[in-house]
C-alpha atoms as a PDB file:
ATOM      1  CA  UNK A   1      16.729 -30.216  20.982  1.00  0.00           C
ATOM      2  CA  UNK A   2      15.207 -27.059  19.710  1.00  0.00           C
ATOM      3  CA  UNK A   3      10.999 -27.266  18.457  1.00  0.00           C
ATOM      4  CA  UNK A   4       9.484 -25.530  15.697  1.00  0.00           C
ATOM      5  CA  UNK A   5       8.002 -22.297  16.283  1.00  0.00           C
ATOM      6  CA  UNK A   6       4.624 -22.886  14.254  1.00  0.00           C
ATOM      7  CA  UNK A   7       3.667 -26.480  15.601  1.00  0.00           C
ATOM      8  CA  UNK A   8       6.248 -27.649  18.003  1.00  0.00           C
ATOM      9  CA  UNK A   9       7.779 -30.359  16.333  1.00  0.00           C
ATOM     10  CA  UNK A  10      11.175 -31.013  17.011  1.00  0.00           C
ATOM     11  CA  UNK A  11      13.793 -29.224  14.254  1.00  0.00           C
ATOM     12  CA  UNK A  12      16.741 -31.210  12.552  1.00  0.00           C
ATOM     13  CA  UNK A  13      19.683 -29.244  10.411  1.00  0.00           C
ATOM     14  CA  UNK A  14      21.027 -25.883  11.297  1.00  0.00           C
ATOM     15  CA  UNK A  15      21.963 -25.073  14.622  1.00  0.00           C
ATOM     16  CA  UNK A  16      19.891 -21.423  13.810  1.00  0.00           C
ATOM     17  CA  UNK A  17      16.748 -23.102  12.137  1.00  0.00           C
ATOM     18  CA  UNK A  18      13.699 -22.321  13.787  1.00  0.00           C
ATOM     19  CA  UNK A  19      10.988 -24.124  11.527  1.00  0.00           C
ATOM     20  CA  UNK A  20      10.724 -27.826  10.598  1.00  0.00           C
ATOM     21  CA  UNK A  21      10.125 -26.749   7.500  1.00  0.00           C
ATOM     22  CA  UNK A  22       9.092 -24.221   4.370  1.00  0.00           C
ATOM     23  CA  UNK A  23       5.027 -24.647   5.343  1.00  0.00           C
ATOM     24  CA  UNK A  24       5.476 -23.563   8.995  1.00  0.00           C
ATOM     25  CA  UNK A  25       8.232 -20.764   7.742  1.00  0.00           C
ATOM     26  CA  UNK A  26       5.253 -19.777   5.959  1.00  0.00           C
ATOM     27  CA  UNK A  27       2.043 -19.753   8.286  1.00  0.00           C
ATOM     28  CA  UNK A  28       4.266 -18.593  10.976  1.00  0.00           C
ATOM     29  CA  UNK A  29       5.019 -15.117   9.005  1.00  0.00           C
ATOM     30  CA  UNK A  30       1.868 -15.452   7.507  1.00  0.00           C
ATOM     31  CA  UNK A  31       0.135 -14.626  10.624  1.00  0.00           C
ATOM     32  CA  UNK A  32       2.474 -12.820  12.410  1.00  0.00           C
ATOM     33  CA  UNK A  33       2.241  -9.921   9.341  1.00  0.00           C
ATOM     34  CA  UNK A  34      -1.165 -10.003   9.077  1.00  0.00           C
ATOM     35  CA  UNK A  35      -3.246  -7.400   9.678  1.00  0.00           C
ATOM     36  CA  UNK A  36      -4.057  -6.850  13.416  1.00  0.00           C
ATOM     37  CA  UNK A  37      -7.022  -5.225  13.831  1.00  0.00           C
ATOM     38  CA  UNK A  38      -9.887  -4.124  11.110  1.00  0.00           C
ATOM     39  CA  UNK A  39      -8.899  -0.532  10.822  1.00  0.00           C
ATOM     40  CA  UNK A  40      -5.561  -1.823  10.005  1.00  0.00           C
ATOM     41  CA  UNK A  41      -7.053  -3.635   7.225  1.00  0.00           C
ATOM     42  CA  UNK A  42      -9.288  -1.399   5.912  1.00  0.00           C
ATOM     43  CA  UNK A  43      -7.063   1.629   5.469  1.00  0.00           C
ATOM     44  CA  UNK A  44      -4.790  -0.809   4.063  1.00  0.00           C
ATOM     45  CA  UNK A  45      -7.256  -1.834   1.717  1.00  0.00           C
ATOM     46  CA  UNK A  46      -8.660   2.024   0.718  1.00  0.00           C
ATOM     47  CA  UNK A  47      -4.907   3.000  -0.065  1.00  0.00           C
ATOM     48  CA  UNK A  48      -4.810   0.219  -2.254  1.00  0.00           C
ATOM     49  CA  UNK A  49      -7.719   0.550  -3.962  1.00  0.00           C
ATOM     50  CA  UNK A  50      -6.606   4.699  -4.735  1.00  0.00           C
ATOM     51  CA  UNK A  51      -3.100   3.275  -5.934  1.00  0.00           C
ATOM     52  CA  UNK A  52      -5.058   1.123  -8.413  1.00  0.00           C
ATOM     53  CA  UNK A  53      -7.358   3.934  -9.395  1.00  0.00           C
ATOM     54  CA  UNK A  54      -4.454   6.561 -10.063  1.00  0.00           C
ATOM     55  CA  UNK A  55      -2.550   3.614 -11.995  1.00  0.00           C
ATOM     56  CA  UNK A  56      -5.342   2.898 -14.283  1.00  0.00           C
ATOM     57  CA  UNK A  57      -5.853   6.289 -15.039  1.00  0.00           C
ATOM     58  CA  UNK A  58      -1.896   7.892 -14.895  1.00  0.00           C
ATOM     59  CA  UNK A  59      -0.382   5.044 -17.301  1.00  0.00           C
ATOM     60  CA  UNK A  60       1.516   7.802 -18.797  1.00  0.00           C
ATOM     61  CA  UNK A  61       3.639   9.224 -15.435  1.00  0.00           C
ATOM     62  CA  UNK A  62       1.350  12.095 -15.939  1.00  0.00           C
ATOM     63  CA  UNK A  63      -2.068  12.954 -16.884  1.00  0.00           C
ATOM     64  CA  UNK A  64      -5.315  14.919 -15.666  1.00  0.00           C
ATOM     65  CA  UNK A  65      -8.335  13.738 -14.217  1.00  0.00           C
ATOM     66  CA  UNK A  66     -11.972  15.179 -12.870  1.00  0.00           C
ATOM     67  CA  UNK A  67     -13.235  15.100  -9.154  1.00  0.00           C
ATOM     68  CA  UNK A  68     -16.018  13.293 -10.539  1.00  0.00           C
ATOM     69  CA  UNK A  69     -14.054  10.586 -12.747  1.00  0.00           C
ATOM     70  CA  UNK A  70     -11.845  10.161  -9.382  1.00  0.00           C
ATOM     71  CA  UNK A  71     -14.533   9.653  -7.200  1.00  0.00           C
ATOM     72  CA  UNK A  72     -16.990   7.491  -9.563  1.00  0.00           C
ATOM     73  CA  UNK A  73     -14.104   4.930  -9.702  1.00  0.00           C
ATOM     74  CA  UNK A  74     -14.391   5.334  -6.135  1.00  0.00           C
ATOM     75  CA  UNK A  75     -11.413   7.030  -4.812  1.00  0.00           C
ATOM     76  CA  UNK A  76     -11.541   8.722  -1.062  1.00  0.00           C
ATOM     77  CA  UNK A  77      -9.293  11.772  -1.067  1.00  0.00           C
ATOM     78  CA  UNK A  78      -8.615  11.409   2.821  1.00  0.00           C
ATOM     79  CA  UNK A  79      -6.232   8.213   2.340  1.00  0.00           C
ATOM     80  CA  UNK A  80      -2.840   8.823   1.022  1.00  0.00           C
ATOM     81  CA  UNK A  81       0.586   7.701   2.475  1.00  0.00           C
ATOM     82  CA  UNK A  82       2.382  11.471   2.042  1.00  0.00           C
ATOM     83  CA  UNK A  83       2.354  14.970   1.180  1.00  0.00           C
ATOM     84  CA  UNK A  84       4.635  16.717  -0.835  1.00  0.00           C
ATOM     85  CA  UNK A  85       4.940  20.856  -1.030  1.00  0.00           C
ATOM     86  CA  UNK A  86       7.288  22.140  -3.810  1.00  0.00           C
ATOM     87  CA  UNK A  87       9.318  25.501  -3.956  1.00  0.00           C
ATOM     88  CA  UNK A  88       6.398  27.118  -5.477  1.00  0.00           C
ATOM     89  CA  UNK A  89       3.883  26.451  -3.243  1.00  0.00           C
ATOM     90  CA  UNK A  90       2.142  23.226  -4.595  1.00  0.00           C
ATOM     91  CA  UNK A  91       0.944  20.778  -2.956  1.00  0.00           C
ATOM     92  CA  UNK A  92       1.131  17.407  -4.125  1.00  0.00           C
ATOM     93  CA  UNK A  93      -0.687  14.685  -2.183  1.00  0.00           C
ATOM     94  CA  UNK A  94       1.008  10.715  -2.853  1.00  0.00           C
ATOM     95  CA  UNK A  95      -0.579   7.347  -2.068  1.00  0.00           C
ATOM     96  CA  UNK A  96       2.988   5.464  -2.680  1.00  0.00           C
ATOM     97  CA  UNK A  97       4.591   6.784  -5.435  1.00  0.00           C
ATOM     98  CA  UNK A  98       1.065   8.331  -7.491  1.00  0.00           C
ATOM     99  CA  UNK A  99       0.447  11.528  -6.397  1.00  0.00           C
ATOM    100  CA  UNK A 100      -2.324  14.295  -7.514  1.00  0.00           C
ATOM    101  CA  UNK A 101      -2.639  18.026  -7.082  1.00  0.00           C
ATOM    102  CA  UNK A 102      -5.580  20.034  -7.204  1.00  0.00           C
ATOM    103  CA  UNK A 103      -5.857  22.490 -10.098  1.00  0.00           C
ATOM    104  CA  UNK A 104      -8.423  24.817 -11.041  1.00  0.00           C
ATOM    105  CA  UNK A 105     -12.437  23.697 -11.871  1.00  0.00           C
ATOM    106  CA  UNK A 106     -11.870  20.398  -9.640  1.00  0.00           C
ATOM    107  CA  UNK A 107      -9.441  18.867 -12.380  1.00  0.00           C
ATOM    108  CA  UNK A 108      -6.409  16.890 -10.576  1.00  0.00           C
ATOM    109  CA  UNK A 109      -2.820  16.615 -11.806  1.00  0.00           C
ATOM    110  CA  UNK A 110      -1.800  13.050 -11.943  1.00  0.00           C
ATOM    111  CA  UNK A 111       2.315  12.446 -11.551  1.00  0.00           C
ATOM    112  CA  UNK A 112       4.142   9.393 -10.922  1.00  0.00           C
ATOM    113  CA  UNK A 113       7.334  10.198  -8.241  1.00  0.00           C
ATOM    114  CA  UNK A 114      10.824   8.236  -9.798  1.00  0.00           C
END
C-alpha cells in the first residue's frame, strides 16, 4: 500500500500516483517551490516589480525613458536577470525579456527581446 506524500493517507488508482488527491498535489508543490529563504523572495520580488515597471512604460517593444521617471516608479538598476553586449559595443541590460540601455543625459532605451 503506498501513502500520500502531503498527509499520509493511504493512495488508491495508479500504481505511480503519489497523492490522494488534486489538494495535496497542490500544497505538496506549493511548498516545495516556494521561496526558501527571504533573500530568495525579495530579489524575486524586486525583479518583478522592474518587469512591471519596464512593461508599463515599453507597451510599444520600444520606447525611451528618464533616470528619474525609472526610479520614481521605483525601479533599482542593480536587479536584472541578464546582460546583453551587441557587435557595436552596447550594452543592453534585461530583466526577462525587457531590457534598457543607457544613452546620453541619463535617458534609457527601452526594447522588448522576441
Amino acid at each position: 500500500m503506498r501513502n500520500c506524500l502531503e498527509c499520509n493517507d493511504k493512495i488508491l488508482g495508479r500504481e505511480d500516483k503519489k497523492f490522494c488527491s488534486d489538494g495535496c498535489r497542490n500544497n505538496y508543490n506549493n511548498r516545495m517551490n516556494k521561496d526558501s529563504t527571504n533573500i530568495m523572495r525579495n530579489i524575486n520580488n524586486k525583479l518583478r516589480k522592474n518587469y512591471r515597471i519596464l512593461s508599463e512604460i515599453n507597451v510599444e517593444g520600444k520606447a525611451k525613458a528618464t533616470k528619474a521617471k525609472l526610479l520614481s516608479k521605483g525601479f533599482s538598476f542593480e536587479y536584472f536577470t541578464n546582460i546583453l553586449t551587441t557587435k557595436t559595443g552596447n550594452t543592453y541590460y534585461f530583466v526577462y525579456d525587457q531590457g534598457y540601455m543607457l544613452l546620453d543625459n541619463d535617458f534609457y532605451m527601452l526594447v522588448k527581446k522576441d
